[in-house]
C-alpha atoms as a PDB file:
ATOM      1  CA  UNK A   1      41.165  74.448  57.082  1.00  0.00           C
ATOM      2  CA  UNK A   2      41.158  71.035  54.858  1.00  0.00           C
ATOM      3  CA  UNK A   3      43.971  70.267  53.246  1.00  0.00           C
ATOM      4  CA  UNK A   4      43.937  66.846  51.042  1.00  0.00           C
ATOM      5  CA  UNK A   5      46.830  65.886  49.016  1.00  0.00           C
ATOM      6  CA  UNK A   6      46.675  62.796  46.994  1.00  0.00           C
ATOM      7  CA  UNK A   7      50.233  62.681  45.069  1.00  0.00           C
ATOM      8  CA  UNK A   8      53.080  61.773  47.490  1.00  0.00           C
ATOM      9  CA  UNK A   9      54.973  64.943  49.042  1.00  0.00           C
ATOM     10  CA  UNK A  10      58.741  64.316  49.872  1.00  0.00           C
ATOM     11  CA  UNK A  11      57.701  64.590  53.758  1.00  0.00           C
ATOM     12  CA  UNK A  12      54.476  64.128  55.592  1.00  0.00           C
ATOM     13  CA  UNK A  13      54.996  67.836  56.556  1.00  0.00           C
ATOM     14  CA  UNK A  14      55.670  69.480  53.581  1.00  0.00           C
ATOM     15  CA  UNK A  15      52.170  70.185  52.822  1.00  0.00           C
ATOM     16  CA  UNK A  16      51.562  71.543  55.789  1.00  0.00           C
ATOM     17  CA  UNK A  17      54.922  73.805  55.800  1.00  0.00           C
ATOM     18  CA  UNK A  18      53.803  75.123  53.045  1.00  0.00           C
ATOM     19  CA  UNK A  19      50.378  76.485  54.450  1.00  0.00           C
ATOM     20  CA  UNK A  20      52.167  78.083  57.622  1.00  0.00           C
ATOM     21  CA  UNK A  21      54.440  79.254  55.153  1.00  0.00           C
ATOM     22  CA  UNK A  22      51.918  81.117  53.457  1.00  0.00           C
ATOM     23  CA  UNK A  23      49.929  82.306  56.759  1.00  0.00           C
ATOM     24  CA  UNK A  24      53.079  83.633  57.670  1.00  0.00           C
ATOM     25  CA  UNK A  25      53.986  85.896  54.436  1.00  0.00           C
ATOM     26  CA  UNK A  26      50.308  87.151  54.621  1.00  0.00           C
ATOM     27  CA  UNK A  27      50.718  88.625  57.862  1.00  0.00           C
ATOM     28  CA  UNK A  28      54.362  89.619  57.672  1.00  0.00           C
ATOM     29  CA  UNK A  29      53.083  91.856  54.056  1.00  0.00           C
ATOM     30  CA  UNK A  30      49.870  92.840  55.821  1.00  0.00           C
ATOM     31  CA  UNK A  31      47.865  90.975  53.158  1.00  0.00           C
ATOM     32  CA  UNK A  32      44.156  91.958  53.325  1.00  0.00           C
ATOM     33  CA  UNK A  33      41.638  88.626  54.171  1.00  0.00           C
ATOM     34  CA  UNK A  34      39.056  88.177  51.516  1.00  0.00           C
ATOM     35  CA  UNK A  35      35.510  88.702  51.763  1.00  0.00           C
ATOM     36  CA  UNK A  36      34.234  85.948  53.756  1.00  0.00           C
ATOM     37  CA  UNK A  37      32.272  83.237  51.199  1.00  0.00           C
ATOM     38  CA  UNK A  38      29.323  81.516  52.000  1.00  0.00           C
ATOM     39  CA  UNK A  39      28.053  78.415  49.700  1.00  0.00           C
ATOM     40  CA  UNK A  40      29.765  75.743  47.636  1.00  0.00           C
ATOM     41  CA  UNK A  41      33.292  76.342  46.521  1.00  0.00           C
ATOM     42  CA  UNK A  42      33.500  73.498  44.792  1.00  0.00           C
ATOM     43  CA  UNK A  43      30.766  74.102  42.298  1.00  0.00           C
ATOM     44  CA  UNK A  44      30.965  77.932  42.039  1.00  0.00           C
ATOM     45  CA  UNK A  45      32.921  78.456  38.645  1.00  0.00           C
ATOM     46  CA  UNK A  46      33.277  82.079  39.445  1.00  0.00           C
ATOM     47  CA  UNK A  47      36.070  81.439  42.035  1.00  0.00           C
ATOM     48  CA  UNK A  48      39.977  81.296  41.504  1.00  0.00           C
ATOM     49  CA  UNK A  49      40.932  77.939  40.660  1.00  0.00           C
ATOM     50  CA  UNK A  50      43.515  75.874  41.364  1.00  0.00           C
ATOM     51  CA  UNK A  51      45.577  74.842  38.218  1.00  0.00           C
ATOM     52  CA  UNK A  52      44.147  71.290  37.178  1.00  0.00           C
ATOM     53  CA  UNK A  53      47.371  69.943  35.476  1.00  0.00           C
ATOM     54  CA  UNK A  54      50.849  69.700  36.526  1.00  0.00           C
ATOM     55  CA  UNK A  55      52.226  72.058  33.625  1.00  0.00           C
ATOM     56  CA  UNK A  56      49.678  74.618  34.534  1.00  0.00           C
ATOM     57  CA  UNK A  57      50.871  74.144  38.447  1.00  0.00           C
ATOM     58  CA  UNK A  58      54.857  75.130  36.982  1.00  0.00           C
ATOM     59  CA  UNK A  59      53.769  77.865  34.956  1.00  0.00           C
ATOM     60  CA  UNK A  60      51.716  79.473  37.826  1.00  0.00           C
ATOM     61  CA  UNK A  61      54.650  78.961  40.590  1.00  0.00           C
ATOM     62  CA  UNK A  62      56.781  80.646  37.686  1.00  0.00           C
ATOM     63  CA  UNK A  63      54.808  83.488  37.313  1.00  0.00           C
ATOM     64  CA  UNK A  64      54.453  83.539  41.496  1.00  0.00           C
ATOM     65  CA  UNK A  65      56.077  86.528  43.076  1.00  0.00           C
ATOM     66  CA  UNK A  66      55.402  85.468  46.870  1.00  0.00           C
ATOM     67  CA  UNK A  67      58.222  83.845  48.146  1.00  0.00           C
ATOM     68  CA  UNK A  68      58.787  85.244  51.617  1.00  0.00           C
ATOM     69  CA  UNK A  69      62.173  84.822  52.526  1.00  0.00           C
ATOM     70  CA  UNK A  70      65.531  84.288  50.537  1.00  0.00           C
ATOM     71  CA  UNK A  71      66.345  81.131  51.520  1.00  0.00           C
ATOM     72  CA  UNK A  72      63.278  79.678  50.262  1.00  0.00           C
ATOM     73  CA  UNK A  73      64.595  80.350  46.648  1.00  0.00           C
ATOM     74  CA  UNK A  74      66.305  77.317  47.195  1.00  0.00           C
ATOM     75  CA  UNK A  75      63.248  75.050  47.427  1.00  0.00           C
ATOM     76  CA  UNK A  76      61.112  76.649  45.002  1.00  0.00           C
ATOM     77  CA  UNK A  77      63.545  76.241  42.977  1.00  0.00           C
ATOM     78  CA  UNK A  78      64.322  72.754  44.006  1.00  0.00           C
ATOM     79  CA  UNK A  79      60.119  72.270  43.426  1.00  0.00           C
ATOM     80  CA  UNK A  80      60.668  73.737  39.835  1.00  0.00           C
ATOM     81  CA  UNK A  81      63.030  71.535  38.949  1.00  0.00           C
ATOM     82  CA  UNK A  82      61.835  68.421  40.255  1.00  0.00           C
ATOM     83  CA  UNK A  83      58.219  68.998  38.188  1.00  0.00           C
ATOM     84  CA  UNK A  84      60.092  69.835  35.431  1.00  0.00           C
ATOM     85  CA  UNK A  85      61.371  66.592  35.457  1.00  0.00           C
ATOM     86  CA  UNK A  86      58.327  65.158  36.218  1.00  0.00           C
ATOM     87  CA  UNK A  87      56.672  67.143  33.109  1.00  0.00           C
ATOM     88  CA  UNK A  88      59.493  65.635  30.841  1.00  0.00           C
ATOM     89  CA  UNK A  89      59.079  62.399  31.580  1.00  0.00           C
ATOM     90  CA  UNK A  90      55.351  62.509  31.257  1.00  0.00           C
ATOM     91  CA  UNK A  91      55.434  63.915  28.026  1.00  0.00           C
ATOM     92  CA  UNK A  92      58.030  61.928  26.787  1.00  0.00           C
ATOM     93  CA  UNK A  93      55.738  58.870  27.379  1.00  0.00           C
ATOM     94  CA  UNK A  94      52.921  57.469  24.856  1.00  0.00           C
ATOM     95  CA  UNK A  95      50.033  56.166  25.996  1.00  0.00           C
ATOM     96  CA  UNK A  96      47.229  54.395  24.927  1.00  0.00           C
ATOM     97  CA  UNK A  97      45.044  57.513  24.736  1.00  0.00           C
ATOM     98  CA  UNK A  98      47.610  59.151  22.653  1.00  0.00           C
ATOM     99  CA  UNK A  99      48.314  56.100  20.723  1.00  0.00           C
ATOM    100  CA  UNK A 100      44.790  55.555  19.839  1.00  0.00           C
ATOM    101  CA  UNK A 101      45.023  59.769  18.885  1.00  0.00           C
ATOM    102  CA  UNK A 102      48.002  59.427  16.281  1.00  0.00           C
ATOM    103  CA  UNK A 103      46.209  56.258  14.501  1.00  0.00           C
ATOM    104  CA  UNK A 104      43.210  58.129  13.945  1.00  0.00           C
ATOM    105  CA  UNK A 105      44.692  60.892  12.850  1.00  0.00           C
ATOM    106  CA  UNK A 106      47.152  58.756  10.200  1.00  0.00           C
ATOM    107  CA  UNK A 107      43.791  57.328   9.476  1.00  0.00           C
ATOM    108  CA  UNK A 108      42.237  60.353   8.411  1.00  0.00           C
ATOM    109  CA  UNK A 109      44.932  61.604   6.445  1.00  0.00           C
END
């Protein structure tokens, strides 16, 4: 199993709670395996894919129905919140990309 994380987690475990977490809800529901795959996950587009931005991360642990016990409501919902947040601010900020976007657009107009 690789797991790589490159934004900070609130603990060093977290990441990996969340894995046995997982493990542990498959085999508790009696979740079938997949069919083993053989070649380059990476490159084959036909796959499931991860969600590539933080806003599509929130709106895919929104839709997410797999939360194993009760008590964990409390931290997804604690996650929700806190990338919320996170969204908010990030929106809330102009950068130089965006900047560059608006003048062009003014430009045009």
């Amino acid at each position: 199993m690789e797991t790589a994380f490159r934004a900070p987690t609130p603990t060093r475990t977290s990441p990996s709670a969340a894995t046995i977490a997982a493990g542990l809800h498959g085999v508790t529901s009696r979740l079938k395996a997949p069919k083993l795959y053989e070649g380059n996950a990476y490159e084959d587009t036909t796959l499931p894919q991860v969600p590539k931005t933080l806003r599509e991360a929130i709106a895919e642990l929104e839709r997410s129905r797999s939360r194993a016990r009760p008590s964990s409501d409390r931290v997804v919902d604690h996650y929700l919140h806190t990338a919320r947040l996170e969204q908010q601010a990030f929106d809330q900020v102009v950068t130089d990309l965006g900047a560059g976007a608006l003048l062009r657009e003014d430009l045009t107009t």
